[in-house]
N, C-alpha and C. Protein backbone atom coordinates (compact mmCIF):
# COMPACT_ATOMS: atom_id res chain seq x y z
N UNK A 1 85.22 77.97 11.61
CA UNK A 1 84.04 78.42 10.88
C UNK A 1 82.90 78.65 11.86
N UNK A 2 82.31 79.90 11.90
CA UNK A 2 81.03 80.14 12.77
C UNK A 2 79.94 79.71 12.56
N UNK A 3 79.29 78.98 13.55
CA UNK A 3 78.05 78.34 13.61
C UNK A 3 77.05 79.35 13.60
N UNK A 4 76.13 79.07 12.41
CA UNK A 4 75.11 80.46 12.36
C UNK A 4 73.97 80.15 13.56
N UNK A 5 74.26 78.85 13.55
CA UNK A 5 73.06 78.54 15.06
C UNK A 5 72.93 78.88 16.18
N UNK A 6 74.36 79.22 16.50
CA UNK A 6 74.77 79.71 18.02
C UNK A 6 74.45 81.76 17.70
N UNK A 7 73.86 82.35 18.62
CA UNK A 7 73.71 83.90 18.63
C UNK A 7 75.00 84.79 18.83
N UNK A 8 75.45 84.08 20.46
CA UNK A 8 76.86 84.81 20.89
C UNK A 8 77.95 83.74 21.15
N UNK A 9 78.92 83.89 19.71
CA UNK A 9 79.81 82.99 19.63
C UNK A 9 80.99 83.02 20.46
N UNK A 10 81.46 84.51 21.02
CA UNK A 10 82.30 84.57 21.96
C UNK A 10 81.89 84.12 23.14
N UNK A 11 80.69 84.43 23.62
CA UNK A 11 80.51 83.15 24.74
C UNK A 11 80.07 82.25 24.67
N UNK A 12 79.81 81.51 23.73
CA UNK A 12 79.89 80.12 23.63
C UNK A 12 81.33 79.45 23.56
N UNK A 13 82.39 80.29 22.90
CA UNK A 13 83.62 79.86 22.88
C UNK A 13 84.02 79.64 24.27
N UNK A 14 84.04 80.80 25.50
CA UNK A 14 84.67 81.07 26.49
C UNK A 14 83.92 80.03 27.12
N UNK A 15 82.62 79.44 27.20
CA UNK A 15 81.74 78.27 27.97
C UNK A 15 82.20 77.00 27.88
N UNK A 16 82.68 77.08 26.65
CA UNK A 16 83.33 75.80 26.21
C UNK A 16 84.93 75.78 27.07
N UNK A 17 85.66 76.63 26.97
CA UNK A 17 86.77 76.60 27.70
C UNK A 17 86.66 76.03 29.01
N UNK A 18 85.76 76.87 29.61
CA UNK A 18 85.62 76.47 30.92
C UNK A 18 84.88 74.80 31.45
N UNK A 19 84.86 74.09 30.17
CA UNK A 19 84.46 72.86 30.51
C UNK A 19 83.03 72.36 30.21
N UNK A 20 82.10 73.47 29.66
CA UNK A 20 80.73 73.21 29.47
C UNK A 20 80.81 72.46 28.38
N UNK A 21 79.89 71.56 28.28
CA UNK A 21 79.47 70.80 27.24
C UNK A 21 79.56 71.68 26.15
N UNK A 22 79.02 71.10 24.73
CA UNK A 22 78.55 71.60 24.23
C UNK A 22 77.43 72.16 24.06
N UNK A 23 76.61 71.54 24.05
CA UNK A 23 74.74 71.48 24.40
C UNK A 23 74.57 72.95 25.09
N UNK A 24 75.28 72.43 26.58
CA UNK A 24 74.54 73.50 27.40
C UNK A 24 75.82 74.65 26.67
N UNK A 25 76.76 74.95 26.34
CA UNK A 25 77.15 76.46 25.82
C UNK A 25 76.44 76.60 25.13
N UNK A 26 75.56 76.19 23.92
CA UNK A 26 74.74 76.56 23.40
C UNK A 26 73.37 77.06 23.72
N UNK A 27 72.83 76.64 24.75
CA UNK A 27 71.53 77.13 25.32
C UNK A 27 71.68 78.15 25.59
N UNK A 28 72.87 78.38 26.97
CA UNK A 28 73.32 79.49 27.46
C UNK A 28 73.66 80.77 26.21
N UNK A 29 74.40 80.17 25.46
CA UNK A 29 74.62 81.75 24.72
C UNK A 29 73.74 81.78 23.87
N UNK A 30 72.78 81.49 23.36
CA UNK A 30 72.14 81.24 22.73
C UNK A 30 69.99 82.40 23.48
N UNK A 31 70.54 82.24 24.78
CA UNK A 31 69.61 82.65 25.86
C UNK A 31 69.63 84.16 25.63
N UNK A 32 68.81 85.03 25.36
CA UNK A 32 68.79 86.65 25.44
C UNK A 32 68.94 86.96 27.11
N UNK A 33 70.08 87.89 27.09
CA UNK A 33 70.25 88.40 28.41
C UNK A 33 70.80 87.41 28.89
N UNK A 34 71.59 86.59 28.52
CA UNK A 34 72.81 85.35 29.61
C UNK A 34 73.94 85.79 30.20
N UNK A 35 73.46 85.65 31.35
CA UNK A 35 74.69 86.02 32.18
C UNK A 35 74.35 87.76 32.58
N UNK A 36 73.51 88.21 32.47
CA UNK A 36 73.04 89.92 32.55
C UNK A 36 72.40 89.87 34.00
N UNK A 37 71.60 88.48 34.31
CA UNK A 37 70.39 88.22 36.00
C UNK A 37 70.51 87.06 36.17
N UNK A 38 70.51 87.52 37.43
CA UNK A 38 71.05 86.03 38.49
C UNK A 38 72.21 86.23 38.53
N UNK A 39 72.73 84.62 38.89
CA UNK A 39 74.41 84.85 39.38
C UNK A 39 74.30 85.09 41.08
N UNK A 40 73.37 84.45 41.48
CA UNK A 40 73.62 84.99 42.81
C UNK A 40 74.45 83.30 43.49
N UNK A 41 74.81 82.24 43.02
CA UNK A 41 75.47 81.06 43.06
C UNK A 41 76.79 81.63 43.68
N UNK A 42 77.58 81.26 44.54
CA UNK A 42 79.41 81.38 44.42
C UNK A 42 79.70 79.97 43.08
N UNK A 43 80.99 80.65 42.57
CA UNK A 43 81.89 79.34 41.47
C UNK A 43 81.77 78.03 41.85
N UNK A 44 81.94 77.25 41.60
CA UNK A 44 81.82 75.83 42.18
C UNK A 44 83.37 75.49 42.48
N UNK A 45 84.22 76.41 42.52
CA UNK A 45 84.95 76.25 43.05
C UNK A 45 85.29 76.59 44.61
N UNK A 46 84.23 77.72 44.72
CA UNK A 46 84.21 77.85 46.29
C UNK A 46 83.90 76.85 47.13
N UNK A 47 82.93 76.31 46.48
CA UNK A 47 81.96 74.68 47.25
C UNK A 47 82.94 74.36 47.56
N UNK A 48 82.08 73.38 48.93
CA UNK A 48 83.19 72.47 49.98
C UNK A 48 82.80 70.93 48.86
N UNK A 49 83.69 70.00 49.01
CA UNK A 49 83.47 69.02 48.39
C UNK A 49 82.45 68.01 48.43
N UNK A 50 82.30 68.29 49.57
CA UNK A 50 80.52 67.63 50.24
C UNK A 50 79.05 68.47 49.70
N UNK A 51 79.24 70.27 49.19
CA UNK A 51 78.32 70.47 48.75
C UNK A 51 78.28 69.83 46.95
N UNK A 52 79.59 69.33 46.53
CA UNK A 52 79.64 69.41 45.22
C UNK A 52 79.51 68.33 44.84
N UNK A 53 79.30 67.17 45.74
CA UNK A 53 79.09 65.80 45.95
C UNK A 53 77.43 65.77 46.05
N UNK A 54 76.60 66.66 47.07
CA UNK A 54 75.10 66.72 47.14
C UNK A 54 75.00 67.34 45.84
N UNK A 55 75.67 68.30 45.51
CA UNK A 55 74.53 68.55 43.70
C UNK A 55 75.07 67.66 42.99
N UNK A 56 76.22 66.71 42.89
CA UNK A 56 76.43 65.78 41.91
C UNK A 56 74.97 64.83 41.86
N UNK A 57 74.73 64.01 43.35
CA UNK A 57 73.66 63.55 43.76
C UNK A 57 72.51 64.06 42.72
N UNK A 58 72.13 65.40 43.15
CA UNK A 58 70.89 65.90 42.94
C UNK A 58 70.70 66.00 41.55
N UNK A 59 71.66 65.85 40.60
CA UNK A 59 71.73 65.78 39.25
C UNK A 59 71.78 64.78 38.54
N UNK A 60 72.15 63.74 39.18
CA UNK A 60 72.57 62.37 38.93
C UNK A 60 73.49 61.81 38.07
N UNK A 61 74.57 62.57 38.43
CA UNK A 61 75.76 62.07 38.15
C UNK A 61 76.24 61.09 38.94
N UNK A 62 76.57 59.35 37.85
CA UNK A 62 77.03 58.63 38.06
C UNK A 62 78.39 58.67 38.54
N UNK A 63 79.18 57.59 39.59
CA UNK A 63 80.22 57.48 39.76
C UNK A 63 80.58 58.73 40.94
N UNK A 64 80.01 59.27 41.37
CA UNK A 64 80.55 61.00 41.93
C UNK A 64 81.06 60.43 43.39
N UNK A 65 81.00 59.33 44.03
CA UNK A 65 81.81 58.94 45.26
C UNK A 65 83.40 59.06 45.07
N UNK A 66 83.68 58.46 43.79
CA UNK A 66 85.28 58.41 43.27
C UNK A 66 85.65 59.57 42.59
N UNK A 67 84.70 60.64 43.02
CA UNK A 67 85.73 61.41 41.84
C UNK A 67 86.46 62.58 43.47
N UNK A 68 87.09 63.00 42.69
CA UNK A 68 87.85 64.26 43.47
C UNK A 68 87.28 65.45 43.33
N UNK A 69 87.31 66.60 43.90
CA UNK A 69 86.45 68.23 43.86
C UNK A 69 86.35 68.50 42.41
N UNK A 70 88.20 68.73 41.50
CA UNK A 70 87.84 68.96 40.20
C UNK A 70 87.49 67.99 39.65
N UNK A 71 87.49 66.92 39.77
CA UNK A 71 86.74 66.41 38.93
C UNK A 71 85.08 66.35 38.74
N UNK A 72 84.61 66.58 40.59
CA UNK A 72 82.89 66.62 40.56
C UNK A 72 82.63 67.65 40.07
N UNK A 73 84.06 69.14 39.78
CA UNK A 73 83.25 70.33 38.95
C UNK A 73 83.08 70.18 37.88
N UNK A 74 83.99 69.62 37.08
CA UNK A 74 84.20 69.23 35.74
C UNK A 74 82.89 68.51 35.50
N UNK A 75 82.43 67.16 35.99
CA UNK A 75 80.83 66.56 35.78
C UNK A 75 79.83 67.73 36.11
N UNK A 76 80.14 68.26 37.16
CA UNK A 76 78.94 69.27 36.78
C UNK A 76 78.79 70.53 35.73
N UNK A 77 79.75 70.86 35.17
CA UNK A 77 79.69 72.07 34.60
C UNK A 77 79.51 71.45 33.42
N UNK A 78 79.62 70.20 32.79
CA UNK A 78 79.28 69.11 31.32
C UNK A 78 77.82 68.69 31.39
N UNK A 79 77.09 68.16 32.77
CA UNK A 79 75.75 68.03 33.14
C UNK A 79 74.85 68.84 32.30
């Protein structure tokens, strides 16, 4: 059943796939023009594990010494 709250439900669906919270798929598709400017980031899959460890830091995600690459993407892309 479609949420009349959300604007663009196909990308909120596809945000969600990829691991985003809920919350933030909603901001994001929800945003006029998301995903149209900017984007100048590489995937966080390109990151070396040490940069994905400093934005875990910088975000303050708990626990981020023990986790592994996918897993510090996975906390960040839910953040």
């Amino acid at each position: 059943m479609p949420d009349n709250r959300i604007k663009n439900e196909a990308q909120y669906e596809a945000l969600r796939n990829q691991g985003y919270s809920k919350e933030k798929s909603a901001r994001i598709a929800n945003t006029p023009d998301a995903g149209k400017k900017g984007g100048k980031a590489k995937p966080y899959e390109d990151w070396t594990k040490k940069e994905l460890y400093a934005q875990a830091k910088n975000v303050g995600i708990e626990g981020r010494s023990k986790m592994d690459k996918a897993t510090l993407i996975k906390a960040l892309r839910s953040n």
